[in-house]
PDB file of N, CA and C in Angstrom:
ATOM      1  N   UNK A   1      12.526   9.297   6.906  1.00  0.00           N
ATOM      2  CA  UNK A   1      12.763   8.424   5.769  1.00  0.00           C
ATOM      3  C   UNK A   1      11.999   8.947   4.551  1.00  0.00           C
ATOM      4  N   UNK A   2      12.337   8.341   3.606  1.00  0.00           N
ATOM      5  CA  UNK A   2      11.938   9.062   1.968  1.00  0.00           C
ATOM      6  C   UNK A   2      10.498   8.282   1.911  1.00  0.00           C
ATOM      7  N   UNK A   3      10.008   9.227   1.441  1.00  0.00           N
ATOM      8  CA  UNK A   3       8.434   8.410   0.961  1.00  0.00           C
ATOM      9  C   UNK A   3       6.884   9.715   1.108  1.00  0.00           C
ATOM     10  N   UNK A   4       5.954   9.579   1.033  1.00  0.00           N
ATOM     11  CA  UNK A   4       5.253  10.341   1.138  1.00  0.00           C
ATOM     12  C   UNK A   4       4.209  10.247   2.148  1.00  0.00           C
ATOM     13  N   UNK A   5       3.428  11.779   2.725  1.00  0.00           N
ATOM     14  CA  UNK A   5       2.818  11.300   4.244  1.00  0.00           C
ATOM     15  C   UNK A   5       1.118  10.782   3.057  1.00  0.00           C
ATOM     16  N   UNK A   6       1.033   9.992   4.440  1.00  0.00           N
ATOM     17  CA  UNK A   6      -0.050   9.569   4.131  1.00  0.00           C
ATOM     18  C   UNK A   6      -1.479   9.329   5.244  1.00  0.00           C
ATOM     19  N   UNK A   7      -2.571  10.137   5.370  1.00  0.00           N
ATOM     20  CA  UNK A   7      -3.698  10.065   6.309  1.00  0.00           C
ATOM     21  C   UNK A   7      -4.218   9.277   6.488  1.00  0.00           C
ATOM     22  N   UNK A   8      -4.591   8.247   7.494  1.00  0.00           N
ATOM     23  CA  UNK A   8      -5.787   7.118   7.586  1.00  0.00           C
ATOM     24  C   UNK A   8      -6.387   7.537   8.612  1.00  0.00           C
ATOM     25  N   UNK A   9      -7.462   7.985   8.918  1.00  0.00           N
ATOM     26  CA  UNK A   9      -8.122   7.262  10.131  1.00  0.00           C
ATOM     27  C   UNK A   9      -7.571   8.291  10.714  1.00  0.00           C
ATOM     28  N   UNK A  10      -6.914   9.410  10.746  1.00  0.00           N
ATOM     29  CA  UNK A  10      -6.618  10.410  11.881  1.00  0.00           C
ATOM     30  C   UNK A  10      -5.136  10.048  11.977  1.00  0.00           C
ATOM     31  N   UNK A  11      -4.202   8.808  11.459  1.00  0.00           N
ATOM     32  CA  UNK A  11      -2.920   9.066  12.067  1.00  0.00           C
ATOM     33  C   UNK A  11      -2.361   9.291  10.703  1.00  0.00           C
ATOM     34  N   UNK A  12      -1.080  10.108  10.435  1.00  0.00           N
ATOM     35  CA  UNK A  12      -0.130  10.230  10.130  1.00  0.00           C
ATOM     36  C   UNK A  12       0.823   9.010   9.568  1.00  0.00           C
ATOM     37  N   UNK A  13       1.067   8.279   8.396  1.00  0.00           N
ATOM     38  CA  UNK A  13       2.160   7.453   8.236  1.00  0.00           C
ATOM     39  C   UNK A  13       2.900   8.558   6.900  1.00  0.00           C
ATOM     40  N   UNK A  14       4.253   7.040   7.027  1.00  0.00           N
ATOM     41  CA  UNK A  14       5.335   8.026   6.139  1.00  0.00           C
ATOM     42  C   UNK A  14       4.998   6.752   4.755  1.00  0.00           C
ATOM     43  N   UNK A  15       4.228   6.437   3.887  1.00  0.00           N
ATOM     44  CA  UNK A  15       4.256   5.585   2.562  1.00  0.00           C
ATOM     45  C   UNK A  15       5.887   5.427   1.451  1.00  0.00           C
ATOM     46  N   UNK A  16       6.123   4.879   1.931  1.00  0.00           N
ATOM     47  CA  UNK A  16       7.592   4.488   1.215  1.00  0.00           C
ATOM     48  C   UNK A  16       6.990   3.360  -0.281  1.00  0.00           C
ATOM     49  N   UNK A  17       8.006   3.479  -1.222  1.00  0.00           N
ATOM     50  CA  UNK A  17       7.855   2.483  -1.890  1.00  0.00           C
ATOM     51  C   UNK A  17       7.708   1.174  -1.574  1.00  0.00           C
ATOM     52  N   UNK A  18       7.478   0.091  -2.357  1.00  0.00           N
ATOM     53  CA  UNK A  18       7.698  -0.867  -1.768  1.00  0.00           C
ATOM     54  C   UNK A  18       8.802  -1.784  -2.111  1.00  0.00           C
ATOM     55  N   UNK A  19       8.968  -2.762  -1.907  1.00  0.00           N
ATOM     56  CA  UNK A  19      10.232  -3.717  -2.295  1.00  0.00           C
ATOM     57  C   UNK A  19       9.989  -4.464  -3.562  1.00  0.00           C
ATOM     58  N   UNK A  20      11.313  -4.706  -4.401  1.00  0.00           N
ATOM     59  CA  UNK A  20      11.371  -5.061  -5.279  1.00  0.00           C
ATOM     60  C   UNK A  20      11.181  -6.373  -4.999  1.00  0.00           C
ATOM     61  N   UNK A  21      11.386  -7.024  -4.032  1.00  0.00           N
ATOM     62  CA  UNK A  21      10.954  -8.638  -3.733  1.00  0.00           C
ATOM     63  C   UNK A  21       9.096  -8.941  -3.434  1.00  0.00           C
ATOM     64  N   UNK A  22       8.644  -7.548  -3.165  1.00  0.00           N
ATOM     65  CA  UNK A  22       7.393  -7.182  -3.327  1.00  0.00           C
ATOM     66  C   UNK A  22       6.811  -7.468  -4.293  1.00  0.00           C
ATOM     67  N   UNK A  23       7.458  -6.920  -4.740  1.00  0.00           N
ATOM     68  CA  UNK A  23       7.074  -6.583  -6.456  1.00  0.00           C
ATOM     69  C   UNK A  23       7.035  -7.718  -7.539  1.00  0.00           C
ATOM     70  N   UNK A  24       8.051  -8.630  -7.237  1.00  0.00           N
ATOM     71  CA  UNK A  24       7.953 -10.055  -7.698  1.00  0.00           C
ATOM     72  C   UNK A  24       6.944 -10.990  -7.523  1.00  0.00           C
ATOM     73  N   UNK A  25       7.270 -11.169  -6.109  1.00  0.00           N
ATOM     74  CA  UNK A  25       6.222 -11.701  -5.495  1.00  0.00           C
ATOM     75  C   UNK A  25       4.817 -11.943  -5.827  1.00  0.00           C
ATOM     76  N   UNK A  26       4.184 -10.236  -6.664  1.00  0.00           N
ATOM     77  CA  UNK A  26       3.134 -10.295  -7.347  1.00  0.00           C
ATOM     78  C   UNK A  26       3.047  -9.818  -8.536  1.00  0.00           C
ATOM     79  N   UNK A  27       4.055 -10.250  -9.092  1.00  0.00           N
ATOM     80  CA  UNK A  27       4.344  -9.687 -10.424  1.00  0.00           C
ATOM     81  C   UNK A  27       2.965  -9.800 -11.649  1.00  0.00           C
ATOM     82  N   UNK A  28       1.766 -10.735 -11.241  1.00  0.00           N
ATOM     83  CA  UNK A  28       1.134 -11.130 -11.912  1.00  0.00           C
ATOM     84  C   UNK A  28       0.112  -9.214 -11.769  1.00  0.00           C
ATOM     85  N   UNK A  29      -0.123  -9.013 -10.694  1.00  0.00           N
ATOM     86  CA  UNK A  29      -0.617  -7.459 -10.594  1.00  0.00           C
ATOM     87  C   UNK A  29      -0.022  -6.455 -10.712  1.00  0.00           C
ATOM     88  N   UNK A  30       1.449  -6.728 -10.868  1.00  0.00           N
ATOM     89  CA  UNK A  30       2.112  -5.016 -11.305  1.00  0.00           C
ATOM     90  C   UNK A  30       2.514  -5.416 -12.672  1.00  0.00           C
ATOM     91  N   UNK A  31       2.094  -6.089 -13.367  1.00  0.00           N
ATOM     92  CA  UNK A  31       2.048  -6.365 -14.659  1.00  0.00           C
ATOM     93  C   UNK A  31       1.333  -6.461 -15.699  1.00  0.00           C
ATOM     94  N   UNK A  32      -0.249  -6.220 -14.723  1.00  0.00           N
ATOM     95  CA  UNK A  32      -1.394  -6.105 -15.594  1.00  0.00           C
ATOM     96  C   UNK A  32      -2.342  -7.281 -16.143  1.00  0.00           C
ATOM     97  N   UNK A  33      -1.492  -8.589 -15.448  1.00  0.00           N
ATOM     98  CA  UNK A  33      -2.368  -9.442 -16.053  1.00  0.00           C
ATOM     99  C   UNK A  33      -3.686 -10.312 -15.218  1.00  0.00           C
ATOM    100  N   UNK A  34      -3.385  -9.536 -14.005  1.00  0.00           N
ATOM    101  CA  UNK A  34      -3.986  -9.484 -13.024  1.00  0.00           C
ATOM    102  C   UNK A  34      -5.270  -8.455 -12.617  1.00  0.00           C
ATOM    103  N   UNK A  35      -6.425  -8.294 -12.306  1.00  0.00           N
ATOM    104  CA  UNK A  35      -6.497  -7.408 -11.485  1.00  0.00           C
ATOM    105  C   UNK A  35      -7.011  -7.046  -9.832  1.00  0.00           C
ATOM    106  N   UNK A  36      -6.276  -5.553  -9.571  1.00  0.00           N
ATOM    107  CA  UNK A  36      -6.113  -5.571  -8.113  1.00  0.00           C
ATOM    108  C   UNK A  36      -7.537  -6.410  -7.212  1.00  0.00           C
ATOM    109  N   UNK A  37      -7.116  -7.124  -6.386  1.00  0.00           N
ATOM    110  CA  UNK A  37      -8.336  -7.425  -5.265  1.00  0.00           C
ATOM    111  C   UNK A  37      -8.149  -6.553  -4.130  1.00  0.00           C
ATOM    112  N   UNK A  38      -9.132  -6.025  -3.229  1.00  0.00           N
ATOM    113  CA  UNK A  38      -8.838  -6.582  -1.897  1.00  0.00           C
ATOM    114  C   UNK A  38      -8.167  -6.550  -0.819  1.00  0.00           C
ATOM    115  N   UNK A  39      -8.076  -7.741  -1.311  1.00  0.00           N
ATOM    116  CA  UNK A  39      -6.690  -8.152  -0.323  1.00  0.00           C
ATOM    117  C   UNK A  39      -5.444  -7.379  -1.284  1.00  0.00           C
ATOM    118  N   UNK A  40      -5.541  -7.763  -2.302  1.00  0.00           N
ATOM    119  CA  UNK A  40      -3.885  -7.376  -2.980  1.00  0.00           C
ATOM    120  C   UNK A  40      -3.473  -5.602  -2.287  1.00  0.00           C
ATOM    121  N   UNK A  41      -4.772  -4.935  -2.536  1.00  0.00           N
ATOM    122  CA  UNK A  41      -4.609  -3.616  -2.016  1.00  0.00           C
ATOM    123  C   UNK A  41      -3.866  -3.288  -0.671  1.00  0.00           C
ATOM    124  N   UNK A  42      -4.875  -3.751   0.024  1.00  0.00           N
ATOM    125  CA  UNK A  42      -4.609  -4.033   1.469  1.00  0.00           C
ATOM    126  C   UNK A  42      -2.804  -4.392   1.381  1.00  0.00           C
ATOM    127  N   UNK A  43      -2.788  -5.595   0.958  1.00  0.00           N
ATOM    128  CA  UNK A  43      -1.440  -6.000   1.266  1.00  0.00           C
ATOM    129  C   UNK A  43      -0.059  -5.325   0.857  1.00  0.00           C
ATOM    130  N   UNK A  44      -0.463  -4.123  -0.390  1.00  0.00           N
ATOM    131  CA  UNK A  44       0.529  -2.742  -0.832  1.00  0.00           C
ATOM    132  C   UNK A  44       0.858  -2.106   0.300  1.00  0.00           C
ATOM    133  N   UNK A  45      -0.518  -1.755   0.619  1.00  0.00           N
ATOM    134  CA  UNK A  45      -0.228  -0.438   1.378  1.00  0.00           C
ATOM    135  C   UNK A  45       0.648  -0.503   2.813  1.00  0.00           C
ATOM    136  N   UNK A  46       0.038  -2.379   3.188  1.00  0.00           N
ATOM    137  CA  UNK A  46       0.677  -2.568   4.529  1.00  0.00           C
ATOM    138  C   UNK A  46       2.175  -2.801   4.185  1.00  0.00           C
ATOM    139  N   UNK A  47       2.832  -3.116   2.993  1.00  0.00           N
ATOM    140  CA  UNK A  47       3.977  -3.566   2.668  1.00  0.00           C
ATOM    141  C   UNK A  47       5.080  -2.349   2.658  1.00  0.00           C
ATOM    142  N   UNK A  48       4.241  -1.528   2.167  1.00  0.00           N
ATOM    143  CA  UNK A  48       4.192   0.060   1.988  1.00  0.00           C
ATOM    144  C   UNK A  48       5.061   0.752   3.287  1.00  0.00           C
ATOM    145  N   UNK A  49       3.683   0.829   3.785  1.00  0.00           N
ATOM    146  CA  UNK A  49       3.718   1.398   5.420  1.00  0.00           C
ATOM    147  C   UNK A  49       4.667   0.766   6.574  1.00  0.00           C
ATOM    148  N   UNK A  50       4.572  -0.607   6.130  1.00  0.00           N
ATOM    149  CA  UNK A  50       5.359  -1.241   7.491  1.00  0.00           C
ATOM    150  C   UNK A  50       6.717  -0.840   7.309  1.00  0.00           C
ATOM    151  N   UNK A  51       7.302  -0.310   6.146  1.00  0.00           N
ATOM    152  CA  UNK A  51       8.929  -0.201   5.968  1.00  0.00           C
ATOM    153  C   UNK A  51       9.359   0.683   6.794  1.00  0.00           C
ATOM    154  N   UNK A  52       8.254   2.033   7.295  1.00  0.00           N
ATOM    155  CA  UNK A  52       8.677   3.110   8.159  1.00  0.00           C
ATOM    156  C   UNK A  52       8.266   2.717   9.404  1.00  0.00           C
ATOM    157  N   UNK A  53       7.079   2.304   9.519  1.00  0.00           N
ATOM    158  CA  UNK A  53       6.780   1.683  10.852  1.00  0.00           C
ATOM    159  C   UNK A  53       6.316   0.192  11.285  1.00  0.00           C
ATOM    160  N   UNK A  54       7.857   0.089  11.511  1.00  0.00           N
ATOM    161  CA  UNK A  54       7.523  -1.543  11.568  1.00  0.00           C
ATOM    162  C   UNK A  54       6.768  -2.199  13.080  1.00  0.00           C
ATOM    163  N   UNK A  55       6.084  -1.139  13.654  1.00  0.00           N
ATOM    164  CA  UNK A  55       5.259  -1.553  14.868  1.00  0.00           C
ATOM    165  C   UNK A  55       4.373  -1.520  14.446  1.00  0.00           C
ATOM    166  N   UNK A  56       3.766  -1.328  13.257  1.00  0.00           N
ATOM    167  CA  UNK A  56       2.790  -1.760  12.668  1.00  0.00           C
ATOM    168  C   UNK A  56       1.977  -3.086  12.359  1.00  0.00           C
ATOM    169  N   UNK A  57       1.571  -3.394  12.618  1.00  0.00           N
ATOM    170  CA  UNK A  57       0.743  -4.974  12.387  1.00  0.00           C
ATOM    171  C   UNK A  57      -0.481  -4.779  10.841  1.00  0.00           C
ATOM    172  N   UNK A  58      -0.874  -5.872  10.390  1.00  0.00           N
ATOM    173  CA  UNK A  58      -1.206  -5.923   9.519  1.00  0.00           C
ATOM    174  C   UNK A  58      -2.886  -5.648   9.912  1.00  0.00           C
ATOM    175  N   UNK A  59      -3.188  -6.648  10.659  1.00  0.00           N
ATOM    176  CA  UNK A  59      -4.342  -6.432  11.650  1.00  0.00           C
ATOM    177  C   UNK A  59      -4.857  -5.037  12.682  1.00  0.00           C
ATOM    178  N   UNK A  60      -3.962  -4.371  12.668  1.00  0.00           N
ATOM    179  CA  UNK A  60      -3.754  -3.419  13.212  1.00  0.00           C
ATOM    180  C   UNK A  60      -4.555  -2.529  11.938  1.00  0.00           C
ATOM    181  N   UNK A  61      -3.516  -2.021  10.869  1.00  0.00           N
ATOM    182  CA  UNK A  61      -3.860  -1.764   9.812  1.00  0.00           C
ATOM    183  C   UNK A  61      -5.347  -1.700   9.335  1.00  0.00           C
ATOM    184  N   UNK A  62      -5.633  -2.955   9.100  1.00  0.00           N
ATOM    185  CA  UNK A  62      -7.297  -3.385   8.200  1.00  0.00           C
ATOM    186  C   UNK A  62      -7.960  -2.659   9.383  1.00  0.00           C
ATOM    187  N   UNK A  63      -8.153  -3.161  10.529  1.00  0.00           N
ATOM    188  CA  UNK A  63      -9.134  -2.775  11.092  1.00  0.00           C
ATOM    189  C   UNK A  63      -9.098  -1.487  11.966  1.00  0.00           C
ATOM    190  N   UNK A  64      -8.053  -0.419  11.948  1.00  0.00           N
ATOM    191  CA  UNK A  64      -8.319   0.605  12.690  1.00  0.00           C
ATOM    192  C   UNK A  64      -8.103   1.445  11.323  1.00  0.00           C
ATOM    193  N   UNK A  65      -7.438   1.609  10.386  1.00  0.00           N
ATOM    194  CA  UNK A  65      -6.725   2.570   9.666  1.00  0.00           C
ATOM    195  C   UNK A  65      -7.912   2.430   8.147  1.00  0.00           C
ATOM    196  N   UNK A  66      -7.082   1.340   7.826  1.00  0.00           N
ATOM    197  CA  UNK A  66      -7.962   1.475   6.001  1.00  0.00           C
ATOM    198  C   UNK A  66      -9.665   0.966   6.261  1.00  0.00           C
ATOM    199  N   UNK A  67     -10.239   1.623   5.915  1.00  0.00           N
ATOM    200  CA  UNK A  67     -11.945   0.851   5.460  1.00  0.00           C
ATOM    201  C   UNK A  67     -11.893   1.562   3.750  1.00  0.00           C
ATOM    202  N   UNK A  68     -13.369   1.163   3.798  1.00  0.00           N
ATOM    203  CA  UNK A  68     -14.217   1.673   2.499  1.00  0.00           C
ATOM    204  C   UNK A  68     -13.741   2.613   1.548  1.00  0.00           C
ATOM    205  N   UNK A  69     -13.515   3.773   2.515  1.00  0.00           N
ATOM    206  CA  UNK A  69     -13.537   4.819   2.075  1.00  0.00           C
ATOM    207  C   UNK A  69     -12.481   5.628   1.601  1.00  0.00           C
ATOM    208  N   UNK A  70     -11.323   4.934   2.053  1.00  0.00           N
ATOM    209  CA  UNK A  70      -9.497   5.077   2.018  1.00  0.00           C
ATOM    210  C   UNK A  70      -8.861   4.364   1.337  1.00  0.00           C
ATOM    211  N   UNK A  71      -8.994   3.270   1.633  1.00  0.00           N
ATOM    212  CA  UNK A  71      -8.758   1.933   0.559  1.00  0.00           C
ATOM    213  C   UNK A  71      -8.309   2.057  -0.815  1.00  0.00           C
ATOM    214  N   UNK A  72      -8.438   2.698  -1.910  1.00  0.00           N
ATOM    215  CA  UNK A  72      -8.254   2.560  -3.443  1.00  0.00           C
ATOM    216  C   UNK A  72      -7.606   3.972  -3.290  1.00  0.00           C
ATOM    217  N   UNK A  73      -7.769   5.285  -2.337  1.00  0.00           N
ATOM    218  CA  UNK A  73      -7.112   6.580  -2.520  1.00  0.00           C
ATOM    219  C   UNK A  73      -5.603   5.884  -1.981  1.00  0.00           C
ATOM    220  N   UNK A  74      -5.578   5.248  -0.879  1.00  0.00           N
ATOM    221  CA  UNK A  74      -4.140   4.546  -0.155  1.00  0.00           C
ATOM    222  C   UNK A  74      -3.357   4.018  -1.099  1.00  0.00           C
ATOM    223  N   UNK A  75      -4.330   3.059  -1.891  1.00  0.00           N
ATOM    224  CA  UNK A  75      -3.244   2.119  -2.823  1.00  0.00           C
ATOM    225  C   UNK A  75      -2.904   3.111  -4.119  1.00  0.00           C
ATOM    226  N   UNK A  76      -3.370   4.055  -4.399  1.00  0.00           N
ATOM    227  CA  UNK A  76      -2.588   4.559  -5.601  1.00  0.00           C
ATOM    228  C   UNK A  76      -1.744   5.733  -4.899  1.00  0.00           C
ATOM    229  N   UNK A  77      -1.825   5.961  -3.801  1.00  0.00           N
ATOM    230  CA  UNK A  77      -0.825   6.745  -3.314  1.00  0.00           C
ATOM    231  C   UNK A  77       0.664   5.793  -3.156  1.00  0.00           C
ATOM    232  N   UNK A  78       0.537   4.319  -2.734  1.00  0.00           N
ATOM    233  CA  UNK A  78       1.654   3.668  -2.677  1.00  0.00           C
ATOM    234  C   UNK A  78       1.894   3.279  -4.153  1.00  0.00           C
ATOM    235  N   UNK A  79       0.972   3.362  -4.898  1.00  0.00           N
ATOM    236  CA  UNK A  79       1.408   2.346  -6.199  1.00  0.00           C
ATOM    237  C   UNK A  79       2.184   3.751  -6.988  1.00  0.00           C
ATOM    238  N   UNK A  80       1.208   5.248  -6.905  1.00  0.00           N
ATOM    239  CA  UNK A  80       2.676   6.220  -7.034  1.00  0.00           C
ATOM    240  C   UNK A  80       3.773   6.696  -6.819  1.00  0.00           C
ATOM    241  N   UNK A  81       3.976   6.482  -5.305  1.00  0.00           N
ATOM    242  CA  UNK A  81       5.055   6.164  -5.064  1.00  0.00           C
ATOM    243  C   UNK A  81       6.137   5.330  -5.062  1.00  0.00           C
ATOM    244  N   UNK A  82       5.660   4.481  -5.822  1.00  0.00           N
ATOM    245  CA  UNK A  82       6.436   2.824  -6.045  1.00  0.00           C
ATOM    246  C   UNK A  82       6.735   2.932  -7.302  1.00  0.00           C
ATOM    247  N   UNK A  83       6.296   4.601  -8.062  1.00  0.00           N
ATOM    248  CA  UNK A  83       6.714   4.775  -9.696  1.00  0.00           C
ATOM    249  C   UNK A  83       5.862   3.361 -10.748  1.00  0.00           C
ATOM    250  N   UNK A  84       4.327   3.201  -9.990  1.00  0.00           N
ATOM    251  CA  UNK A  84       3.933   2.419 -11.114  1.00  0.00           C
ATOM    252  C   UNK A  84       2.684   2.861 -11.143  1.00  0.00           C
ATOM    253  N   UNK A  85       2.201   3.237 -11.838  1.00  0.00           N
ATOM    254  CA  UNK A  85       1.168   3.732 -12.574  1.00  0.00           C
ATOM    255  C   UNK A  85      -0.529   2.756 -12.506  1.00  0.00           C
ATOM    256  N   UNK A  86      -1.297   2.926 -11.922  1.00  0.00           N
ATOM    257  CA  UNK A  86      -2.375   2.249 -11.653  1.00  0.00           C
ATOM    258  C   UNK A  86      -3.339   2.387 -12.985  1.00  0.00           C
ATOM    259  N   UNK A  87      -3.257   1.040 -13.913  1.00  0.00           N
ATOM    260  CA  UNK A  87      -4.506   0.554 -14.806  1.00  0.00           C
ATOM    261  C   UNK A  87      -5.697   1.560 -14.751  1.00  0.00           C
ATOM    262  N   UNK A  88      -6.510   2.208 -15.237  1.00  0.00           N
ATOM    263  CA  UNK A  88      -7.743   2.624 -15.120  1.00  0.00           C
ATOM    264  C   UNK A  88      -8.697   1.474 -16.213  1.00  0.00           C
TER     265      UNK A  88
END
């Protein structure tokens, strides 16, 4: 499937864009009037990721794959691939 690879933690995913119902959903952060938390991150990347592998769990995710240190490199890898440009 289309999207770009992406490393966590030693495994391999395929980062697809995300959904435009996604995208609504938090329109208040892909719009700038927001900014990212957290959780909001977290919840890209899993929105992201789960499109290619939907045996993916969310819980799964947080606690084996993203920490500290991956976290903000993950989300602008999905937020580039989603063709939106991350605020500095």
């Amino acid at each position: 499937m289309e999207g770009i690879k992406l490393f966590l933690n030693g495994r391999e995913f395929i980062a697809r864009p995300v959904t435009l119902a996604f995208i609504r959903a938090n329109a208040d952060f892909f719009e700038g009037t927001k900014s990212p938390t957290v959780g909001f991150m977290a919840d890209t990347v899993y929105a992201s990721l789960v499109r290619n592998h939907p045996d993916l769990s969310k819980d799964d995710l947080e606690e084996n794959f993203l920490d500290v240190m991956n976290l903000k490199d993950a989300f602008a890898a999905v937020m580039g691939t989603s063709g939106v440009n991350e605020k500095k």
